[in-house]
PDB file of N, CA and C in Angstrom:
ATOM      1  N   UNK A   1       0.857  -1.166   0.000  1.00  0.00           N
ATOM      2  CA  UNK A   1       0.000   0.000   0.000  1.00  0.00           C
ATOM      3  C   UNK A   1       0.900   1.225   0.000  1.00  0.00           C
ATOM      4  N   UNK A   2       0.684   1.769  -1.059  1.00  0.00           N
ATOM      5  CA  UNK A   2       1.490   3.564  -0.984  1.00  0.00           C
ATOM      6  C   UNK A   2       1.218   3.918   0.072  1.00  0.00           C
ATOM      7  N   UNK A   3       2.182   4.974   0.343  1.00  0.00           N
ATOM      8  CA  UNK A   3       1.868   5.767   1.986  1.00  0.00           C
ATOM      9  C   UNK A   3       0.732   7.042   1.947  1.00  0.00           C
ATOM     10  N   UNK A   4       0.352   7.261   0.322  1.00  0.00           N
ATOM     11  CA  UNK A   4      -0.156   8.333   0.180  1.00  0.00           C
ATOM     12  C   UNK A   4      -1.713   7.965  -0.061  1.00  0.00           C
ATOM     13  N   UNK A   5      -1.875   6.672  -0.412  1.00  0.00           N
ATOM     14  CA  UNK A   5      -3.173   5.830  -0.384  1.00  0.00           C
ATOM     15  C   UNK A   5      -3.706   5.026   1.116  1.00  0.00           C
ATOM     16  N   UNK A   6      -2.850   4.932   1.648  1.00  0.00           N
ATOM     17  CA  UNK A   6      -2.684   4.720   2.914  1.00  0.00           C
ATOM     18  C   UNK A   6      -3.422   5.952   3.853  1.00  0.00           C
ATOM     19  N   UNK A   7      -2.282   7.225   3.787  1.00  0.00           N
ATOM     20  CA  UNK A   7      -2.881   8.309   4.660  1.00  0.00           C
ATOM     21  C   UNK A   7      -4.653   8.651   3.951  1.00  0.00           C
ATOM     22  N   UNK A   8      -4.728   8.577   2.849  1.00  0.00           N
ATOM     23  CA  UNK A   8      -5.980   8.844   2.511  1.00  0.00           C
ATOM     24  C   UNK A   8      -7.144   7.525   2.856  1.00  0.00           C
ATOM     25  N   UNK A   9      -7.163   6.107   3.266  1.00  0.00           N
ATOM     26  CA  UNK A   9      -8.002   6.230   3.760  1.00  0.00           C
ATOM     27  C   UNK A   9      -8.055   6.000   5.167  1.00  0.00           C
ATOM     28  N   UNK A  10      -7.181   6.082   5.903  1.00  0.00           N
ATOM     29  CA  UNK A  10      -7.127   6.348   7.677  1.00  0.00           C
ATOM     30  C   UNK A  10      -7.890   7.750   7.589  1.00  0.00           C
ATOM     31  N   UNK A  11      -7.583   8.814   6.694  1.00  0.00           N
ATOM     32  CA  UNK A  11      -7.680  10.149   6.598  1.00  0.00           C
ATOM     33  C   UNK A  11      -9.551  10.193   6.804  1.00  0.00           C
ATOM     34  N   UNK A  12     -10.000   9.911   5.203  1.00  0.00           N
ATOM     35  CA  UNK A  12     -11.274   9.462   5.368  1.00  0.00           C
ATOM     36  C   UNK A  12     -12.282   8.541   6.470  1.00  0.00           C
ATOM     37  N   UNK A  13     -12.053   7.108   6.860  1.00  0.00           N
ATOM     38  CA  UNK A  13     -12.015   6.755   7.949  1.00  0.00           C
ATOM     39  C   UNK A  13     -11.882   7.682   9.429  1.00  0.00           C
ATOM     40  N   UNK A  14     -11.041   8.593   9.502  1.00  0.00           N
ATOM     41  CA  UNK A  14     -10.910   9.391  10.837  1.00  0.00           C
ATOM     42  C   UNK A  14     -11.715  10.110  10.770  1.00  0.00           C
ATOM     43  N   UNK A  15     -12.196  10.904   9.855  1.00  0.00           N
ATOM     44  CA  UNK A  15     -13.550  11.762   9.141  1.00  0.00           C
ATOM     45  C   UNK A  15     -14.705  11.516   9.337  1.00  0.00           C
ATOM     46  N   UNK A  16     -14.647   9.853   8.875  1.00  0.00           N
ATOM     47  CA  UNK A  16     -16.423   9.616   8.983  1.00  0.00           C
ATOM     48  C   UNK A  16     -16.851   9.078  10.412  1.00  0.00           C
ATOM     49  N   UNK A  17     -15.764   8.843  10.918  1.00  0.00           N
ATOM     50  CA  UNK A  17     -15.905   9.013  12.263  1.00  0.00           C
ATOM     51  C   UNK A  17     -16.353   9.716  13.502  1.00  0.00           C
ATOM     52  N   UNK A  18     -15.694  11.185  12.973  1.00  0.00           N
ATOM     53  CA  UNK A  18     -15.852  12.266  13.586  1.00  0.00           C
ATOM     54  C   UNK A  18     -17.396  12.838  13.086  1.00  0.00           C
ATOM     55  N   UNK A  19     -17.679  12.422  11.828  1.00  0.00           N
ATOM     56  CA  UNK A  19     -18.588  13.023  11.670  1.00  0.00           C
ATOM     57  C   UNK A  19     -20.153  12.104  12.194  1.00  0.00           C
ATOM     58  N   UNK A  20     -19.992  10.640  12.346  1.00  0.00           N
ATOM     59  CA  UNK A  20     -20.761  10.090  12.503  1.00  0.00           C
ATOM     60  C   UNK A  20     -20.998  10.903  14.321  1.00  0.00           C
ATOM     61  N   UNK A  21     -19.766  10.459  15.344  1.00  0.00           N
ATOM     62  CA  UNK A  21     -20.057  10.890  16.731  1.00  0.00           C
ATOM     63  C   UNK A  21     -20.660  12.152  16.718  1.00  0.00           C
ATOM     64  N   UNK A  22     -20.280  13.203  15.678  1.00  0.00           N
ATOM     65  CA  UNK A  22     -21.023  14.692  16.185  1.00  0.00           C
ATOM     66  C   UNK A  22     -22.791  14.213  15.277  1.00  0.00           C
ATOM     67  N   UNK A  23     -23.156  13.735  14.348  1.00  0.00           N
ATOM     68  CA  UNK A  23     -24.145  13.429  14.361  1.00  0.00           C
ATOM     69  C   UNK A  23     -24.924  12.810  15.319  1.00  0.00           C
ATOM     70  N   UNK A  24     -24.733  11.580  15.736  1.00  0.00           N
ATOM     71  CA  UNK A  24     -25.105  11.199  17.221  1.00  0.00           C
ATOM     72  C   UNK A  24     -25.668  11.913  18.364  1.00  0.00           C
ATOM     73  N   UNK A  25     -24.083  12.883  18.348  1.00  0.00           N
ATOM     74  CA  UNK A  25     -24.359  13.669  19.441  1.00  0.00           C
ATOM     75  C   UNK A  25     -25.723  15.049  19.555  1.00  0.00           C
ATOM     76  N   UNK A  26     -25.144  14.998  18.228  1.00  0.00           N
ATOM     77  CA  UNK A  26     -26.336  16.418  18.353  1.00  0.00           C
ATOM     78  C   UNK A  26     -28.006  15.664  17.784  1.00  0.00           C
ATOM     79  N   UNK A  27     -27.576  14.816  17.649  1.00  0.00           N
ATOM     80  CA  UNK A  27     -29.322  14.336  16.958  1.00  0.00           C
ATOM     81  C   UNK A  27     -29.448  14.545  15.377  1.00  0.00           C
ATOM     82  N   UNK A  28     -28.545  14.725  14.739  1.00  0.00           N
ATOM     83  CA  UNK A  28     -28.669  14.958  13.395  1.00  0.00           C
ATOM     84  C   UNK A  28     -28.173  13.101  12.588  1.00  0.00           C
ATOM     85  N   UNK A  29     -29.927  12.306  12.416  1.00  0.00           N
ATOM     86  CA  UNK A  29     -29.432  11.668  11.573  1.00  0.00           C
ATOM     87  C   UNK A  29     -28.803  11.915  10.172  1.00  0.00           C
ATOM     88  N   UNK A  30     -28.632  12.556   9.745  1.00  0.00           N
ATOM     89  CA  UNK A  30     -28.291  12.520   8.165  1.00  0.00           C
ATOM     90  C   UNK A  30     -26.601  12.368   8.222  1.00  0.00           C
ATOM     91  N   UNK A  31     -26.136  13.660   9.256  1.00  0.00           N
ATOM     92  CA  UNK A  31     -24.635  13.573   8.917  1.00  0.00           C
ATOM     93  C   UNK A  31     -23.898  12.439   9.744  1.00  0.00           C
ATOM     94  N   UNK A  32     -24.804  11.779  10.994  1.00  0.00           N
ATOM     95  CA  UNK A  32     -24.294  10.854  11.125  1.00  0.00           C
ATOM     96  C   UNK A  32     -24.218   9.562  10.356  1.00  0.00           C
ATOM     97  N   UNK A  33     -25.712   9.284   9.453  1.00  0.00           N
ATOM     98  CA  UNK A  33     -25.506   8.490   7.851  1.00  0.00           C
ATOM     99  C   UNK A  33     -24.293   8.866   7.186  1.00  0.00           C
ATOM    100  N   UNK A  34     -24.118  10.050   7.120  1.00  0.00           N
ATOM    101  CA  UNK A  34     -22.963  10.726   6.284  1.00  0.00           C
ATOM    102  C   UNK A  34     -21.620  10.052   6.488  1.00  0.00           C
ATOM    103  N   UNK A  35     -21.374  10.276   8.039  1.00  0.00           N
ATOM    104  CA  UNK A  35     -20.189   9.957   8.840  1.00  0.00           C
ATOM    105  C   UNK A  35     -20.130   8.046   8.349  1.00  0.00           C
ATOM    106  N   UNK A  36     -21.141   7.067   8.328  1.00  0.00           N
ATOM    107  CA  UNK A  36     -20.775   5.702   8.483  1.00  0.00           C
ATOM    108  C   UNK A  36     -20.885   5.901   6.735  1.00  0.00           C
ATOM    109  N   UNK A  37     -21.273   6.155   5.657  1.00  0.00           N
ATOM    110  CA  UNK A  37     -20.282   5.895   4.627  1.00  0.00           C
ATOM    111  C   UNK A  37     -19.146   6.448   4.256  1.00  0.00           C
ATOM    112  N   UNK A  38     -19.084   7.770   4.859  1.00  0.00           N
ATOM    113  CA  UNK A  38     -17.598   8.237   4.667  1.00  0.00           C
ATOM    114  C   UNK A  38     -16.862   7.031   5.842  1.00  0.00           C
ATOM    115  N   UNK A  39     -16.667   6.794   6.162  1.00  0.00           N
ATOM    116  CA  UNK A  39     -15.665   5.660   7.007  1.00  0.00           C
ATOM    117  C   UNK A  39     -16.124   4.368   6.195  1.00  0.00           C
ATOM    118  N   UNK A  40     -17.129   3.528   6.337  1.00  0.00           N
ATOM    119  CA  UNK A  40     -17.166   2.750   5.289  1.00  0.00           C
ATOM    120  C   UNK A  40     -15.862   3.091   3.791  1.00  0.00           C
ATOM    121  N   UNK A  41     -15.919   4.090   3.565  1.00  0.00           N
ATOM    122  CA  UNK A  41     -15.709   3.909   2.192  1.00  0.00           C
ATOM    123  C   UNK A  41     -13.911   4.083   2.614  1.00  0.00           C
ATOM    124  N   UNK A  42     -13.404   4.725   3.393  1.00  0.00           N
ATOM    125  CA  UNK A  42     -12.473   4.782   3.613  1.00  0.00           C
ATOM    126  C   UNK A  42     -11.814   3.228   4.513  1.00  0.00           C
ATOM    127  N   UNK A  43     -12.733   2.590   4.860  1.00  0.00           N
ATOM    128  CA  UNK A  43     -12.102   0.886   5.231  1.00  0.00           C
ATOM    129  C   UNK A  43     -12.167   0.195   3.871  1.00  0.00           C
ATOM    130  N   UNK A  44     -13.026   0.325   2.980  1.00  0.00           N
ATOM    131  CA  UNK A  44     -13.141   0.291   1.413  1.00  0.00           C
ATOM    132  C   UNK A  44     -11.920   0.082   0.914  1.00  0.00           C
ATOM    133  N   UNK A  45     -11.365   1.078   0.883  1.00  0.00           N
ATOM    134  CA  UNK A  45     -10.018   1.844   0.422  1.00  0.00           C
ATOM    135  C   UNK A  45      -9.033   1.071   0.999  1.00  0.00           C
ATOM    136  N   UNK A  46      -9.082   1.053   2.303  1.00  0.00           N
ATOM    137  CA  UNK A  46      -7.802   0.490   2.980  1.00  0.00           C
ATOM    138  C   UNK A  46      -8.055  -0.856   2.578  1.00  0.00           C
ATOM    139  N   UNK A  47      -8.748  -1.897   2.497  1.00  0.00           N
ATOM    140  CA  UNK A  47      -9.173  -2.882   2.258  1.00  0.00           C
ATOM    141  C   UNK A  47      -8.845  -3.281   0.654  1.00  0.00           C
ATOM    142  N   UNK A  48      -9.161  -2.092  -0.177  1.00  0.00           N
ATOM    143  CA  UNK A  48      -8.091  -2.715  -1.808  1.00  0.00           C
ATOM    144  C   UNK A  48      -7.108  -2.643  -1.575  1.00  0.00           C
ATOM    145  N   UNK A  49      -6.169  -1.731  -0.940  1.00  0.00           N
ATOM    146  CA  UNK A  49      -4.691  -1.285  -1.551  1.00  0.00           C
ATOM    147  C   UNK A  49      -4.083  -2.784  -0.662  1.00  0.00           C
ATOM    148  N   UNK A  50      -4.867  -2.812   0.388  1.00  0.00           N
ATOM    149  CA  UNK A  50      -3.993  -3.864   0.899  1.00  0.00           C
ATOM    150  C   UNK A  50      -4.117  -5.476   0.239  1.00  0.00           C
ATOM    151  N   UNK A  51      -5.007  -5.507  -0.488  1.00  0.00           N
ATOM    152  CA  UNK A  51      -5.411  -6.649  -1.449  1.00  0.00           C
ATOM    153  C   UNK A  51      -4.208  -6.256  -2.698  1.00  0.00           C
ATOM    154  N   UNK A  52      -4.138  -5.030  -2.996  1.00  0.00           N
ATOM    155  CA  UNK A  52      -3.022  -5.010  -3.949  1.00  0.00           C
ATOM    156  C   UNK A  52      -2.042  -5.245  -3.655  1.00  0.00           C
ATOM    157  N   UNK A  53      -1.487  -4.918  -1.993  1.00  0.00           N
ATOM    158  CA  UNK A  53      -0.187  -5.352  -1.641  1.00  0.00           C
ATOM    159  C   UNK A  53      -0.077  -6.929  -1.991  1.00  0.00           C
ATOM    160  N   UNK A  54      -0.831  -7.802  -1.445  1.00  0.00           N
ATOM    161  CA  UNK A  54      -1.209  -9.208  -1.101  1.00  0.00           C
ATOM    162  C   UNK A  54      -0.950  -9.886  -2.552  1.00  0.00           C
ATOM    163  N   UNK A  55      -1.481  -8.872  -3.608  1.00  0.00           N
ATOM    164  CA  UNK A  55      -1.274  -9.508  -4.992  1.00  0.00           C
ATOM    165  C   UNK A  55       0.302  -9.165  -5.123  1.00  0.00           C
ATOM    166  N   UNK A  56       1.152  -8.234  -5.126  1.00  0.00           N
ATOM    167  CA  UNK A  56       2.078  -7.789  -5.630  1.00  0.00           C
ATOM    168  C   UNK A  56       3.233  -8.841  -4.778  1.00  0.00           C
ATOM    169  N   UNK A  57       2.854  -8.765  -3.899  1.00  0.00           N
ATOM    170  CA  UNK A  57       3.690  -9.751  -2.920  1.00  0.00           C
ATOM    171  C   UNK A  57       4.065 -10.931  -3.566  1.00  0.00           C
ATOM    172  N   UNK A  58       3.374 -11.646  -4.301  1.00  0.00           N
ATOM    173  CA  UNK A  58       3.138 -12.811  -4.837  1.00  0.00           C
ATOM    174  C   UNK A  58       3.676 -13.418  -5.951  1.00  0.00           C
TER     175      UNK A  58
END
């Protein structure tokens, strides 16, 4: 995994995180929907590149 595909989806992931807890917190379903596919999509992410490592390895 590049380090720059890497920081981007911890990056994203840390995001939809933050955004899911302040949804929560304040009562706003939408941006907390918001928050679990932005993190979804950023375990997404981390989840190919490291399938690409796994291939390249090989």
């Amino acid at each position: 995994m590049s380090a720059a595909d890497k920081a981007k989806a911890k990056a994203e992931q840390a995001i939809g995180r933050a955004k899911k807890k302040t949804g929560r917190a304040t009562g706003d379903a939408d941006q907390a929907g918001e928050g679990r596919i932005q993190e979804a999509k950023g375990n997404a992410r981390q989840a190919k590149e490291k399938g690409k490592d796994v291939l390249k390895d090989e």
